[in-house]
N, C-alpha and C. Protein backbone atom coordinates (compact mmCIF):
# COMPACT_ATOMS: atom_id res chain seq x y z
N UNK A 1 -15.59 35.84 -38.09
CA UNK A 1 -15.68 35.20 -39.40
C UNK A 1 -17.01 35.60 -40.04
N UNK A 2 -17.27 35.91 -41.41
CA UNK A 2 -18.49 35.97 -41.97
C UNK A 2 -18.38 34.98 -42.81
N UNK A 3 -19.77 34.77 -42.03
CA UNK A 3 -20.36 33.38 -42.79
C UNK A 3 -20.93 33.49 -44.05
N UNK A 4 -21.82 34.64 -44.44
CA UNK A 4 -22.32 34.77 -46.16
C UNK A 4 -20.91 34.75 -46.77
N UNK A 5 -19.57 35.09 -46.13
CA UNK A 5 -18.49 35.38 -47.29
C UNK A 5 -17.58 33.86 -47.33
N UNK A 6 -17.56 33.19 -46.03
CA UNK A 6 -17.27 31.92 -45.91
C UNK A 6 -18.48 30.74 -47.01
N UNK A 7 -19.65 31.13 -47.12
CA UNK A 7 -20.33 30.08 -47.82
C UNK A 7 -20.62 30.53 -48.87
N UNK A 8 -20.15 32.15 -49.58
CA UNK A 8 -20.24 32.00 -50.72
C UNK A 8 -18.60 31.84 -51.47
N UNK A 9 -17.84 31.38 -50.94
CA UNK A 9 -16.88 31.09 -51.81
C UNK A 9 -16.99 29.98 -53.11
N UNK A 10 -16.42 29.77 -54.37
CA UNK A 10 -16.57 28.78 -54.97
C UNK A 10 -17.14 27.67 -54.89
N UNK A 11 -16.33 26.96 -53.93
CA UNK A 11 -15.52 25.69 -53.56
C UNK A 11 -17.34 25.13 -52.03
N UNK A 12 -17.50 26.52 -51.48
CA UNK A 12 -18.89 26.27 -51.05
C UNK A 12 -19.95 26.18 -51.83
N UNK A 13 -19.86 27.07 -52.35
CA UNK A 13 -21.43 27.45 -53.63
C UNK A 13 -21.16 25.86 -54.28
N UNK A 14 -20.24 25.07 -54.53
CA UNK A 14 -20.51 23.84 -55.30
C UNK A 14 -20.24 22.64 -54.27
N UNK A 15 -20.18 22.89 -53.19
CA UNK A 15 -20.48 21.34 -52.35
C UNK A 15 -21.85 21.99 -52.16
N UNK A 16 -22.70 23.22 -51.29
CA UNK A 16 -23.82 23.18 -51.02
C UNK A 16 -24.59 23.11 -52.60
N UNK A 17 -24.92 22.97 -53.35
CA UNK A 17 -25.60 22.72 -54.81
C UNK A 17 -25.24 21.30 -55.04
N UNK A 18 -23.93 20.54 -54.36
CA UNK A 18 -24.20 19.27 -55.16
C UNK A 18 -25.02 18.18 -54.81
N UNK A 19 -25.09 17.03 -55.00
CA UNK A 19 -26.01 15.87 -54.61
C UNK A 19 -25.15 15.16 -53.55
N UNK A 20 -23.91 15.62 -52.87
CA UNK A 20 -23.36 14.98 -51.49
C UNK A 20 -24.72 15.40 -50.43
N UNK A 21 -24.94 13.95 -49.57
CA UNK A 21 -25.43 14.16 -48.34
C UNK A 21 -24.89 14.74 -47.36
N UNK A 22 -25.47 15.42 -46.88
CA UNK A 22 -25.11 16.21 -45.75
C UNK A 22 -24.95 15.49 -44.48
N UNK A 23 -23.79 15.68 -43.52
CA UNK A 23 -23.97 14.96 -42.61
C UNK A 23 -24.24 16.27 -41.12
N UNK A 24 -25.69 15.31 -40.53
CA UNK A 24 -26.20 16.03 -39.70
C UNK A 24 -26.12 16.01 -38.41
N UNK A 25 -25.67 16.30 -37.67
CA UNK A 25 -24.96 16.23 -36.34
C UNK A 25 -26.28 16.86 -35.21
N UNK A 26 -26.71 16.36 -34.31
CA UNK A 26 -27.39 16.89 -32.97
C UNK A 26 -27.50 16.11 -31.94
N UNK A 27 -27.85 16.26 -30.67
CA UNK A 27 -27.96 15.91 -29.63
C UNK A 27 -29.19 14.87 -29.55
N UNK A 28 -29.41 14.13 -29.14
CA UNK A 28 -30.22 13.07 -28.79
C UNK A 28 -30.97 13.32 -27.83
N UNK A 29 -32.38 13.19 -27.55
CA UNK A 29 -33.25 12.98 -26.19
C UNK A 29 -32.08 12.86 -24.98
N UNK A 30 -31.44 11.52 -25.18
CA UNK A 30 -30.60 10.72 -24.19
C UNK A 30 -29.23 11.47 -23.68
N UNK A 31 -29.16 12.74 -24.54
CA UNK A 31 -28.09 13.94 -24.48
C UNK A 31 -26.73 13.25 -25.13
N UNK A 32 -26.98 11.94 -26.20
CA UNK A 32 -25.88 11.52 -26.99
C UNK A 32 -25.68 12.39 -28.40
N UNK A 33 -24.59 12.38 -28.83
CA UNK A 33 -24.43 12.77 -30.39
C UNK A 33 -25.08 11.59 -30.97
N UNK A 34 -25.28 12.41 -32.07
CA UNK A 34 -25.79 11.85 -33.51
C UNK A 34 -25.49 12.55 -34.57
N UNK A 35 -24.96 11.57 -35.54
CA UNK A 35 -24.65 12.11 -36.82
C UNK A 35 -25.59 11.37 -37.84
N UNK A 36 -26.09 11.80 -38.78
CA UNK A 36 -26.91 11.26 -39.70
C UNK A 36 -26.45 11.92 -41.15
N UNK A 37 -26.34 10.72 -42.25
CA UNK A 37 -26.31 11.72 -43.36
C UNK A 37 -28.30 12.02 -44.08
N UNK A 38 -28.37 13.00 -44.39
CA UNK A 38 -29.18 13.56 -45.04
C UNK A 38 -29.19 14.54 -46.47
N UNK A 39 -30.08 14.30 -46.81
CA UNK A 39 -30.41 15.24 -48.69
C UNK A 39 -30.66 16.57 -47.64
N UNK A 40 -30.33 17.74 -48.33
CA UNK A 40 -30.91 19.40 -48.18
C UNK A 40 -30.69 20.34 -49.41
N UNK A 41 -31.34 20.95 -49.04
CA UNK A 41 -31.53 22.16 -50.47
C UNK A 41 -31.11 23.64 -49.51
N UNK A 42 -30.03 24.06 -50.33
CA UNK A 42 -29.52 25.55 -50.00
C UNK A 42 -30.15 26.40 -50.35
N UNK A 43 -30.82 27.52 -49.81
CA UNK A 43 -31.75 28.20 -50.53
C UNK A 43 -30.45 29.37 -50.77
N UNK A 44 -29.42 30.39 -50.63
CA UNK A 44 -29.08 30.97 -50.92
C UNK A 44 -28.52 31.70 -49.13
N UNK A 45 -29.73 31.35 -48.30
CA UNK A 45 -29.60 31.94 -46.48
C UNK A 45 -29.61 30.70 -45.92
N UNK A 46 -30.40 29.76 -45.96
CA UNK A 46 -30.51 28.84 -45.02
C UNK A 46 -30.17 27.45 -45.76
N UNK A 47 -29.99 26.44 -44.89
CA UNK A 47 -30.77 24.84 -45.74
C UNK A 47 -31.59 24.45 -44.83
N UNK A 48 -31.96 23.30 -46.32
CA UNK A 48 -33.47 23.18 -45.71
C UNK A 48 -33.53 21.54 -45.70
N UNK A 49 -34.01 20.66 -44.89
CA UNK A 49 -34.17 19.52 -44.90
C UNK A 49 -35.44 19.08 -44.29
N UNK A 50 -36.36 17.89 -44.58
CA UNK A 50 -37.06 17.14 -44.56
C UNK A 50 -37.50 16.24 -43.76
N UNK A 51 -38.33 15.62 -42.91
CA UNK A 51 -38.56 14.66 -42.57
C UNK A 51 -39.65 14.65 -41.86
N UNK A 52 -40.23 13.31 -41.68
CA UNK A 52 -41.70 12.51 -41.46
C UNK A 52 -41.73 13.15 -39.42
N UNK A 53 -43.10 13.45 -39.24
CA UNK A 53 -42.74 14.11 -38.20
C UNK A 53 -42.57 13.45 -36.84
N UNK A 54 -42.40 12.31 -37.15
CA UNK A 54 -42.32 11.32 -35.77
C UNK A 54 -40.91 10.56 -35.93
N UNK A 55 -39.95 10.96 -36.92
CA UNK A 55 -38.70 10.95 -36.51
C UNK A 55 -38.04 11.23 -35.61
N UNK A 56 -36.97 10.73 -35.24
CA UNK A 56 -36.32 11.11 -33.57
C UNK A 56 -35.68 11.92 -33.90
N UNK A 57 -35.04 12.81 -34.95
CA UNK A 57 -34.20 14.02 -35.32
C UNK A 57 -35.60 15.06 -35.00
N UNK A 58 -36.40 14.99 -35.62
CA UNK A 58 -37.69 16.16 -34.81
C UNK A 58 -37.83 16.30 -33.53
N UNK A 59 -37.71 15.17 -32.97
CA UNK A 59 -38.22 14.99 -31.65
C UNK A 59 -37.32 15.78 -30.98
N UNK A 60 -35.93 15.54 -31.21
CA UNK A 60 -34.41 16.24 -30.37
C UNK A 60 -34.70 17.47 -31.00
N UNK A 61 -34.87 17.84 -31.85
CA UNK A 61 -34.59 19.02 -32.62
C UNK A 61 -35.47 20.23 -31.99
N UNK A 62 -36.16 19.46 -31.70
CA UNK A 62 -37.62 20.27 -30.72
C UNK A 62 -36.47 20.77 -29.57
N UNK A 63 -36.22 20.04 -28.86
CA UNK A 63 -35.53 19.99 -27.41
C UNK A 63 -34.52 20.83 -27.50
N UNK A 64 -33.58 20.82 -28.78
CA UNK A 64 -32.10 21.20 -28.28
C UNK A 64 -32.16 21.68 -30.04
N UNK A 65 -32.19 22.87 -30.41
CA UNK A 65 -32.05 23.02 -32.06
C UNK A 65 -30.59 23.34 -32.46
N UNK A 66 -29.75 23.00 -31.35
CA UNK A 66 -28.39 23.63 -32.17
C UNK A 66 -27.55 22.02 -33.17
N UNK A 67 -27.23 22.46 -34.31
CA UNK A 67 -26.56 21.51 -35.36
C UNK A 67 -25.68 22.21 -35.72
N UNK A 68 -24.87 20.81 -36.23
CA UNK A 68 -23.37 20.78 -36.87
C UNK A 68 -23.74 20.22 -38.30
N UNK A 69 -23.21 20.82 -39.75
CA UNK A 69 -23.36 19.91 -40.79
C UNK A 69 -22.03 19.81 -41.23
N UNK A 70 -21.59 18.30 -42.08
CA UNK A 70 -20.93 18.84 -42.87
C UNK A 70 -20.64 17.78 -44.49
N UNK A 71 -20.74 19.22 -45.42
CA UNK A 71 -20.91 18.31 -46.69
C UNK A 71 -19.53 18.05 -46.96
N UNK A 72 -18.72 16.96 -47.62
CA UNK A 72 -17.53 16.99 -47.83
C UNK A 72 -17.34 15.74 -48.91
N UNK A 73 -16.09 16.01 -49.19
CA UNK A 73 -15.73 14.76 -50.66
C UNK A 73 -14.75 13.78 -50.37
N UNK A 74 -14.83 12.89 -51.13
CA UNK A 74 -14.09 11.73 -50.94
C UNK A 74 -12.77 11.83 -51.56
N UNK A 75 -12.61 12.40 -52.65
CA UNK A 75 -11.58 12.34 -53.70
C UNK A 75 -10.32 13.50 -52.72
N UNK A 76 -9.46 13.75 -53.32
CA UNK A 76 -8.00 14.37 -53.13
C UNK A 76 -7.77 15.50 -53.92
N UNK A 77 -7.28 16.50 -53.41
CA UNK A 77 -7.67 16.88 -51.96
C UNK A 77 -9.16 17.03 -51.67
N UNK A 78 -9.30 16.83 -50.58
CA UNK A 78 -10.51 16.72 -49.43
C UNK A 78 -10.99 17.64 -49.56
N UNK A 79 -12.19 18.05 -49.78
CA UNK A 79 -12.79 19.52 -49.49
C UNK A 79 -13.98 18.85 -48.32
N UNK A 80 -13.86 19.88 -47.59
CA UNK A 80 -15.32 20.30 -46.44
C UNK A 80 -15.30 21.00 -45.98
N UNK A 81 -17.02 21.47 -46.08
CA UNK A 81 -17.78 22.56 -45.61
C UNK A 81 -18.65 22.08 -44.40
N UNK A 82 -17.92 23.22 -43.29
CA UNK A 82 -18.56 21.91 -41.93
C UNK A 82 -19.50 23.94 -41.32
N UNK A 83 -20.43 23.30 -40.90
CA UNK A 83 -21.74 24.59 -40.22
C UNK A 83 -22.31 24.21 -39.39
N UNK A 84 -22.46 25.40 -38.51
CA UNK A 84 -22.70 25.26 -37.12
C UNK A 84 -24.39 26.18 -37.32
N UNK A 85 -25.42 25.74 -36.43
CA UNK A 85 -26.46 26.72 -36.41
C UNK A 85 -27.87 26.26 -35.92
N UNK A 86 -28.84 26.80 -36.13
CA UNK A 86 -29.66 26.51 -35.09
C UNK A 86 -31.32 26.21 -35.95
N UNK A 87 -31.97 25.20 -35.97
CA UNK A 87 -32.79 24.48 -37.03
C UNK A 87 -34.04 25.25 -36.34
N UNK A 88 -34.86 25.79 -37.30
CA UNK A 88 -36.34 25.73 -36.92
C UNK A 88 -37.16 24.75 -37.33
N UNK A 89 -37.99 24.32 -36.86
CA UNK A 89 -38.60 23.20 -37.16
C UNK A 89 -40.81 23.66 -37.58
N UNK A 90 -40.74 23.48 -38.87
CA UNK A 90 -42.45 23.59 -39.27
C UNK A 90 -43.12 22.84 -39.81
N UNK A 91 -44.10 22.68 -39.44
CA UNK A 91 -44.86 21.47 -39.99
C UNK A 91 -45.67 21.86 -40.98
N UNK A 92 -45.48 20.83 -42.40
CA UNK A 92 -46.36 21.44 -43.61
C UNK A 92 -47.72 20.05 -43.89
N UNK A 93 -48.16 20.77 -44.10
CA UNK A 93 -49.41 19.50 -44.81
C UNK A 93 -48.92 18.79 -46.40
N UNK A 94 -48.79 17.72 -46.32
CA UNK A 94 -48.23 17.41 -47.31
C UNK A 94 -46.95 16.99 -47.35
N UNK A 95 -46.09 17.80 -48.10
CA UNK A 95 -44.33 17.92 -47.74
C UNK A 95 -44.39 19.06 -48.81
N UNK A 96 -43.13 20.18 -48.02
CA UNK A 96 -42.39 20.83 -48.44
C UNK A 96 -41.84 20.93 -49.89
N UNK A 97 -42.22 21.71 -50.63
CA UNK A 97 -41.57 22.01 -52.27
C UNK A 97 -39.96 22.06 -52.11
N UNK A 98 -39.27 22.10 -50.91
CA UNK A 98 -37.91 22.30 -50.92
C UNK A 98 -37.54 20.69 -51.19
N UNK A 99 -38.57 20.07 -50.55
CA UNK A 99 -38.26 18.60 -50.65
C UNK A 99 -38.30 17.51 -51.90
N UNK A 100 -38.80 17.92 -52.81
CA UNK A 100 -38.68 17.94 -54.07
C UNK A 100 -37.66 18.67 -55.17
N UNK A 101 -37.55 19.73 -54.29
CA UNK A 101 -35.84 20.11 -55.06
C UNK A 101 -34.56 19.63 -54.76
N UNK A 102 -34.31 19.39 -53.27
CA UNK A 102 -33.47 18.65 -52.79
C UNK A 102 -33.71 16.94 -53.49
N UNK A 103 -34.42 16.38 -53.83
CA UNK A 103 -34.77 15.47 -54.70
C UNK A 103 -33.89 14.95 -55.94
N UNK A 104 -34.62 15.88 -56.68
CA UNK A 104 -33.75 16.68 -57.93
C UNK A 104 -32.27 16.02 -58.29
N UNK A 105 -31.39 17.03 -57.38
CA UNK A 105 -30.66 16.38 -57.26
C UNK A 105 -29.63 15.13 -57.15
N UNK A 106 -30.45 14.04 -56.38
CA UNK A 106 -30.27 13.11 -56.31
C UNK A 106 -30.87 12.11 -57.59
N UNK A 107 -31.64 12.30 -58.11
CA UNK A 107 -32.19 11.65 -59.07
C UNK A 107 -31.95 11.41 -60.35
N UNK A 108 -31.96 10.37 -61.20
CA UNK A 108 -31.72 10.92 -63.23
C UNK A 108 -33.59 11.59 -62.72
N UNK A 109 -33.42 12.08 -63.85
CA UNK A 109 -34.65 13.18 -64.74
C UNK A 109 -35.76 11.76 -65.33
N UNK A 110 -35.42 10.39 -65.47
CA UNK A 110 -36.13 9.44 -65.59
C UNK A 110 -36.89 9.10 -64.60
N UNK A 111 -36.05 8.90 -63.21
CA UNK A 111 -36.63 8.28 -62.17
C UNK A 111 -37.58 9.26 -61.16
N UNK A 112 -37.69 10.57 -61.84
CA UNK A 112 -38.11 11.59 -60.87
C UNK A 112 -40.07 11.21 -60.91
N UNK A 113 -40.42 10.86 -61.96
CA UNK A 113 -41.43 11.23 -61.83
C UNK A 113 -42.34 10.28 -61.22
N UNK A 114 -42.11 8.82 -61.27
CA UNK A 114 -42.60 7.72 -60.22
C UNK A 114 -42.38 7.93 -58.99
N UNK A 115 -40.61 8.55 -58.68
CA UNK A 115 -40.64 8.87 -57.06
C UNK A 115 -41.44 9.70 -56.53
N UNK A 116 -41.52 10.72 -57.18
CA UNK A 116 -42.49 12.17 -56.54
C UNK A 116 -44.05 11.60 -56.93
N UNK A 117 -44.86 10.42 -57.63
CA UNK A 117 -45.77 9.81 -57.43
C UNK A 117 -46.18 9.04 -56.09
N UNK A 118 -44.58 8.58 -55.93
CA UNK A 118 -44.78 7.66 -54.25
C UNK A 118 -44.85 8.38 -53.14
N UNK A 119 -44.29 9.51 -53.35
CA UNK A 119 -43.99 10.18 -52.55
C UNK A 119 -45.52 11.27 -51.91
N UNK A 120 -46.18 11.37 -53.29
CA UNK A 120 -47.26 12.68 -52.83
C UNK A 120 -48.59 11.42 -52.36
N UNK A 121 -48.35 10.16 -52.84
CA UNK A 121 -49.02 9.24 -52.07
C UNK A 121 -48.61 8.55 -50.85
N UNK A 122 -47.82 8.93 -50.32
CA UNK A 122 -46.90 8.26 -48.75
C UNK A 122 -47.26 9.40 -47.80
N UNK A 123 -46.84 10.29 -48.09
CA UNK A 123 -46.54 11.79 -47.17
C UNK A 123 -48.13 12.49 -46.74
N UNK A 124 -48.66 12.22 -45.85
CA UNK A 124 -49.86 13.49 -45.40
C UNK A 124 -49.26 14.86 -44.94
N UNK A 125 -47.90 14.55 -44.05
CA UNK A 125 -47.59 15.45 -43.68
C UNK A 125 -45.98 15.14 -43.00
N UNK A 126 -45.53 16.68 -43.36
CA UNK A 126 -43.55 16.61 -43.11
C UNK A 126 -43.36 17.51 -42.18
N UNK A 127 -41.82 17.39 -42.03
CA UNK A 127 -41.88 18.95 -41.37
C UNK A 127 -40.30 19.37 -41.99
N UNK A 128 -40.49 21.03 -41.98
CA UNK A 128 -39.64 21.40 -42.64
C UNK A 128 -38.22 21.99 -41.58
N UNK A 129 -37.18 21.69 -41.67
CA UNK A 129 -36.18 22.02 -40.98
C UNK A 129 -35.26 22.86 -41.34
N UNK A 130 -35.36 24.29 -40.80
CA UNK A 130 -34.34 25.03 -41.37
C UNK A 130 -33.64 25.66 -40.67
N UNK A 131 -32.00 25.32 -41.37
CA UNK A 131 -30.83 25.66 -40.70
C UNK A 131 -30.89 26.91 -41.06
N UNK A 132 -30.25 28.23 -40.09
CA UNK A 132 -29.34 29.24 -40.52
C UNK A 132 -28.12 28.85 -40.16
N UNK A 133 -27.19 29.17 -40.77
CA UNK A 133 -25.64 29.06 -40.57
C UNK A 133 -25.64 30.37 -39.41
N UNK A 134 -24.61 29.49 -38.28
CA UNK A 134 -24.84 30.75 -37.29
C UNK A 134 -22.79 30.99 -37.57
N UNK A 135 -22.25 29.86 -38.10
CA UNK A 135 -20.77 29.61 -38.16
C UNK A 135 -20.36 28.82 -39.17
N UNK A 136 -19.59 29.17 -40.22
CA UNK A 136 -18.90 27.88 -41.67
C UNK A 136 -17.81 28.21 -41.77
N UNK A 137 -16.92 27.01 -42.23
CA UNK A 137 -15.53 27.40 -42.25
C UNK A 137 -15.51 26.24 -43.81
N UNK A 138 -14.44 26.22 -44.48
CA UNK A 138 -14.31 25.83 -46.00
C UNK A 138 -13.15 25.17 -45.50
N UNK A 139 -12.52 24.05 -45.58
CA UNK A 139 -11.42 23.30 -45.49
C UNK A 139 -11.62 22.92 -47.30
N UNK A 140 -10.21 23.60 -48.11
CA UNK A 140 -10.19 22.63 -48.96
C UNK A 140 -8.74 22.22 -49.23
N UNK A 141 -7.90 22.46 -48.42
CA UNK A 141 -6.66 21.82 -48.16
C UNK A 141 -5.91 22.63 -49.12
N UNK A 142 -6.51 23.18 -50.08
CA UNK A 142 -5.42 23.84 -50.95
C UNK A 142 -5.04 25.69 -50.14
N UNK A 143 -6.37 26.06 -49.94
CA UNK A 143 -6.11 27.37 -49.63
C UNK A 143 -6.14 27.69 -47.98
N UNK A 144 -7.28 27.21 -47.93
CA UNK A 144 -7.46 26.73 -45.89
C UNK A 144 -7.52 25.38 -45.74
N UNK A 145 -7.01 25.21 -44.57
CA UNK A 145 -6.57 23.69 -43.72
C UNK A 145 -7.00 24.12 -42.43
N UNK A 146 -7.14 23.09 -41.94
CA UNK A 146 -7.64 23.31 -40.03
C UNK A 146 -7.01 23.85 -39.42
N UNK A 147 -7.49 25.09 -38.12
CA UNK A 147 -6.38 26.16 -37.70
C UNK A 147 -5.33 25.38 -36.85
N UNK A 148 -5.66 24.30 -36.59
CA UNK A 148 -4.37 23.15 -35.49
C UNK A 148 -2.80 23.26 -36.51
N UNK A 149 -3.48 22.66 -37.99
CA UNK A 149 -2.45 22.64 -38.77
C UNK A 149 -1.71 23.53 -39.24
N UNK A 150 -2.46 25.04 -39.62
CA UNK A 150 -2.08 26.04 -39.74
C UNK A 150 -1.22 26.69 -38.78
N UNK A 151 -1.49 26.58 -37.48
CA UNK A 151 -0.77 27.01 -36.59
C UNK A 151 0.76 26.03 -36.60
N UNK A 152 0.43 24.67 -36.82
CA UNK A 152 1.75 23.97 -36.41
C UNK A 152 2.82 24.26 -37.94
N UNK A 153 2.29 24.61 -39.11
CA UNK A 153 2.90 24.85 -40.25
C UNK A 153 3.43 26.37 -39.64
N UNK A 154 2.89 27.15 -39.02
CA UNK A 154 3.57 28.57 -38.70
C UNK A 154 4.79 28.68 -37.52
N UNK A 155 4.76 27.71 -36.57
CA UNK A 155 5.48 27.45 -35.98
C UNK A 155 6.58 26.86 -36.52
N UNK A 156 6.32 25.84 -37.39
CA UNK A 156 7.88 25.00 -37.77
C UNK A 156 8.61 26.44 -38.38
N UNK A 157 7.87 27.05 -38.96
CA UNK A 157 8.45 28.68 -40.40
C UNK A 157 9.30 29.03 -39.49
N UNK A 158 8.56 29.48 -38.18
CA UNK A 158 9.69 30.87 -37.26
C UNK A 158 10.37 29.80 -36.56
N UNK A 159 10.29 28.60 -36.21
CA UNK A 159 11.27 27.49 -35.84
C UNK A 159 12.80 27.50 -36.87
N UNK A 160 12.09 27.66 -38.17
CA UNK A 160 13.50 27.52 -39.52
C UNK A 160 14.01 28.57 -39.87
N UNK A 161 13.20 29.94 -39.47
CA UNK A 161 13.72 30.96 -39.56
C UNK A 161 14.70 31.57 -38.28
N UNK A 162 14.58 31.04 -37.25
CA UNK A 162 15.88 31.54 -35.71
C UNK A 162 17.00 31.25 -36.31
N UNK A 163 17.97 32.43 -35.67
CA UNK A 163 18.99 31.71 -35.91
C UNK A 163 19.47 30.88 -35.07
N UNK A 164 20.83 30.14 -35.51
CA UNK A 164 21.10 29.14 -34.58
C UNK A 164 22.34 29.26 -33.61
């Protein structure tokens, strides 16, 4: 599968750009899953996400960097973009300019400028987390569906096509 051709389709290029949280999937110290939703910013190769460096997603992330994301919608049909890959983890003084774009997003254009006030007064220091997609697949039910289903829709075909 290629993944630049899997995540630049449409239907990707506009879940990774929109303001859906990402849901972030990794392993735990304790070797449990965890899913978390989180804000990220697509740079075009990687995403990029945020956080205070004594979070327990740093801490695991240190240990074990492989993640699962996936952005997806509520409405009908379902679209999701689910990615597999492996986070580097850097520590910035301050926080990260990605973290302010990923922001963006989420925000009206009113409320941006008090938050990013609280924010450059809260934060000494972040760390920056970045995914490469090592694997993406696009479920949007119209064109691809999960290969379980695909397969059982190909089976019933040559099931209706035998003769009898």
């Amino acid at each position: 599968m290629n993944v630049i051709a899997e995540l630049d389709k449409p239907i990707s290029r506009e879940l990774l750009g929109s303001a859906i949280p990402a849901r972030l999937s990794y392993t735990g110290l304790d070797g449990g899953p965890r899913v978390i939703p989180i804000g990220f910013l697509w740079t075009g190769k990687d995403l990029v996400v945020c956080s205070t460096p004594k979070m327990a997603k740093v801490r695991a992330l240190k240990a074990d960097p492989r993640v699962a994301l996936t952005i997806d919608t509520n409405g009908f049909p379902p679209r999701a973009l689910l990615i597999r890959g492996t986070a580097t983890l850097e520590p910035v003084d301050g926080f990260p300019d990605e973290y302010l774009t990923a922001a963006r997003k989420l925000l009206a254009p009113e409320q941006f400028p008090a938050w990013e006030a609280s924010v450059r007064d809260l934060y000494d220091q972040m760390v920056r987390i970045t995914i490469r997609p090592a694997w993406a697949r696009l479920l949007d039910f119209e064109t691809t569906l999960p290969k379980a289903v695909e397969d059982l829709m190909r089976a019933k075909e040559t099931r209706q096509q035998e003769p009898e």
